[in-house]
Protein backbone atom coordinates (compact mmCIF):
# COMPACT_ATOMS: atom_id res chain seq x y z
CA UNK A 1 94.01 -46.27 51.49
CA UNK A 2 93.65 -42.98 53.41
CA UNK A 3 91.57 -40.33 52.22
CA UNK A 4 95.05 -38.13 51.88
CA UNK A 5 96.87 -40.71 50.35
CA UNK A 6 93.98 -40.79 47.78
CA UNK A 7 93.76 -37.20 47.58
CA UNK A 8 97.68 -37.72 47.04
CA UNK A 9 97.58 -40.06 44.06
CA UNK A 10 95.69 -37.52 42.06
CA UNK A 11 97.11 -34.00 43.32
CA UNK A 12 100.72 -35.75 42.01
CA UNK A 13 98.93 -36.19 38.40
CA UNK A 14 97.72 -33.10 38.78
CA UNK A 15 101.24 -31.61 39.56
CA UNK A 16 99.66 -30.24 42.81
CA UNK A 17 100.82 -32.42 45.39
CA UNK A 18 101.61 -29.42 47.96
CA UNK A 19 97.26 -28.26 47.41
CA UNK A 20 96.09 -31.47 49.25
CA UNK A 21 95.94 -30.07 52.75
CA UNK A 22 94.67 -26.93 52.07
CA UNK A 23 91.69 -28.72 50.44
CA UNK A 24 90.98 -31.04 52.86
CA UNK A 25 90.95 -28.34 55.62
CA UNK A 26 88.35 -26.40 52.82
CA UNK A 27 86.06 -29.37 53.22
CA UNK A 28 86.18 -29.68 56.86
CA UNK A 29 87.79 -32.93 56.80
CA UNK A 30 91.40 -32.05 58.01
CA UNK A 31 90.90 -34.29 60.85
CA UNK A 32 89.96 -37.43 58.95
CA UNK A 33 92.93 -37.49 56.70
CA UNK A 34 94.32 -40.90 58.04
CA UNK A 35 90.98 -42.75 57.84
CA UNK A 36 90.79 -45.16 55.18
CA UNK A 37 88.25 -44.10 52.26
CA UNK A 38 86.04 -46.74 53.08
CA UNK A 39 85.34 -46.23 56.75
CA UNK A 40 83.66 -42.65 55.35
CA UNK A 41 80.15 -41.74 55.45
CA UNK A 42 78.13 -40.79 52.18
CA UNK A 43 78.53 -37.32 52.84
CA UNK A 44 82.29 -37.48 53.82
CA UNK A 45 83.02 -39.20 50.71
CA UNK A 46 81.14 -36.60 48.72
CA UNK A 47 83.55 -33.97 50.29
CA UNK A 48 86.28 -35.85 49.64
CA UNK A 49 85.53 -36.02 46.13
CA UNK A 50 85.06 -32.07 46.09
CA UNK A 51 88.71 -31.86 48.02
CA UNK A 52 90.12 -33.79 44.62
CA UNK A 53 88.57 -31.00 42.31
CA UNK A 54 89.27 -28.12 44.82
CA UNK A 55 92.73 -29.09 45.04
CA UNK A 56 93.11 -29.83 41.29
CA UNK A 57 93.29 -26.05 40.80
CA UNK A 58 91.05 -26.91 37.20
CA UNK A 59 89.72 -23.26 35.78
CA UNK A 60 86.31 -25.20 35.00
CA UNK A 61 85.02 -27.46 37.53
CA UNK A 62 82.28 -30.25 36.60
CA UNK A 63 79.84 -30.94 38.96
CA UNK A 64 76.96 -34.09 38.64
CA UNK A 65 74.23 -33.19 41.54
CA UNK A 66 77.57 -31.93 44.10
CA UNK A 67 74.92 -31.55 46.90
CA UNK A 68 73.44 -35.06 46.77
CA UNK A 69 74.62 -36.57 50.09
CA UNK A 70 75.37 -33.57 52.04
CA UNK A 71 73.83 -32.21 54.84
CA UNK A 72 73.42 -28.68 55.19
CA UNK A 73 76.10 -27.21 56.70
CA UNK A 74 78.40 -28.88 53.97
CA UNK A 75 75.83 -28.09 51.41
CA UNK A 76 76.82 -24.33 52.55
CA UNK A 77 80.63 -25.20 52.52
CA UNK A 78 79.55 -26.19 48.86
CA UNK A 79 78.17 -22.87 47.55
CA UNK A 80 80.88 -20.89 49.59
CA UNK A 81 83.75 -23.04 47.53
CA UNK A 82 81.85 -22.61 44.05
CA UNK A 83 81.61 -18.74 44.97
CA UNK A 84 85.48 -18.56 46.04
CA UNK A 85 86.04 -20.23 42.72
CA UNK A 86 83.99 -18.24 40.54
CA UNK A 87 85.45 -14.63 42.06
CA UNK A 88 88.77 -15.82 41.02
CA UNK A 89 88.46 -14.92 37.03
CA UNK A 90 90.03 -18.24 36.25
CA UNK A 91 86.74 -19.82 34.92
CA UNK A 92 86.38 -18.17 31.37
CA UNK A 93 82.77 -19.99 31.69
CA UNK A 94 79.66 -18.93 33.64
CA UNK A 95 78.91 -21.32 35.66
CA UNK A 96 75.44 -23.53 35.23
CA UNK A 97 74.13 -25.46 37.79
CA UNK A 98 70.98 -27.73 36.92
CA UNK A 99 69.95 -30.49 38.72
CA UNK A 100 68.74 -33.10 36.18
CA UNK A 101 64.85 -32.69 37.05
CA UNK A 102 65.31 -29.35 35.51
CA UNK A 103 65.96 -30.50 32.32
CA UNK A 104 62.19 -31.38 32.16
CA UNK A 105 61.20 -27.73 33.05
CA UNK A 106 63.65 -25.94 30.80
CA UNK A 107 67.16 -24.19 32.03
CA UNK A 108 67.39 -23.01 35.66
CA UNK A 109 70.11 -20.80 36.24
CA UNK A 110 72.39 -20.99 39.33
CA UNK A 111 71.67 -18.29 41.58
CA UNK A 112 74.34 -18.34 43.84
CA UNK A 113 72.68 -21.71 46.40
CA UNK A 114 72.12 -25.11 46.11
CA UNK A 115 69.12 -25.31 47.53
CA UNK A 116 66.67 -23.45 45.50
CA UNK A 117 64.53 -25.42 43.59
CA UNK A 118 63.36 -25.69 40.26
């Protein structure tokens, strides 16, 4: 399956079928549409997965560790989506990023990058 036709699947349960290419070009992976998922790299499939929730239009998004597997020019891409997001009002919550090491040092609050440590 291609990664649009993926992306596809879930935009139509979504009832966002028409926000798939727009998220795809947001991840810089416009150009790989018509590979097959499983030809993808760690890091392309990691985007991928953040095209599903950027094109899911959800007020709240859910992220596990989003920057594991990205190098650092997506890792930018990244923060510049969650910041796009958040200056949209949609998100009645303040976002909280923690990595899960931090849990053993108390809260860290996001401060706007990923790569900040704890």
């Amino acid at each position: 399956m291609s990664v649009a036709a993926a992306l596809h699947f879930w935009a139509r349960i979504d009832g966002r079928p028409a926000a798939v290419d727009n998220a795809l070009a947001a991840v810089g992976l416009g150009d790989l549409a018509q590979v097959p998922v499983r030809l993808l790299s760690t890091g392309q499939r990691r985007r991928t997965a953040l095209a599903r929730v950027v094109a899911s239009g959800a007020p709240v998004w859910l992220l596990d560790e989003p920057a594991n597997g990205l190098d650092a020019e997506s890792v930018r891409t990244l923060e510049a989506l969650i910041a796009a997001h958040r200056s949209t009002g949609e998100s009645r919550w303040w976002p909280r990023i923690c990595r899960s090491h931090c849990r053993m040092h108390g809260s860290c609050g996001y401060d706007g990058t990923l790569s900040r440590s704890c």
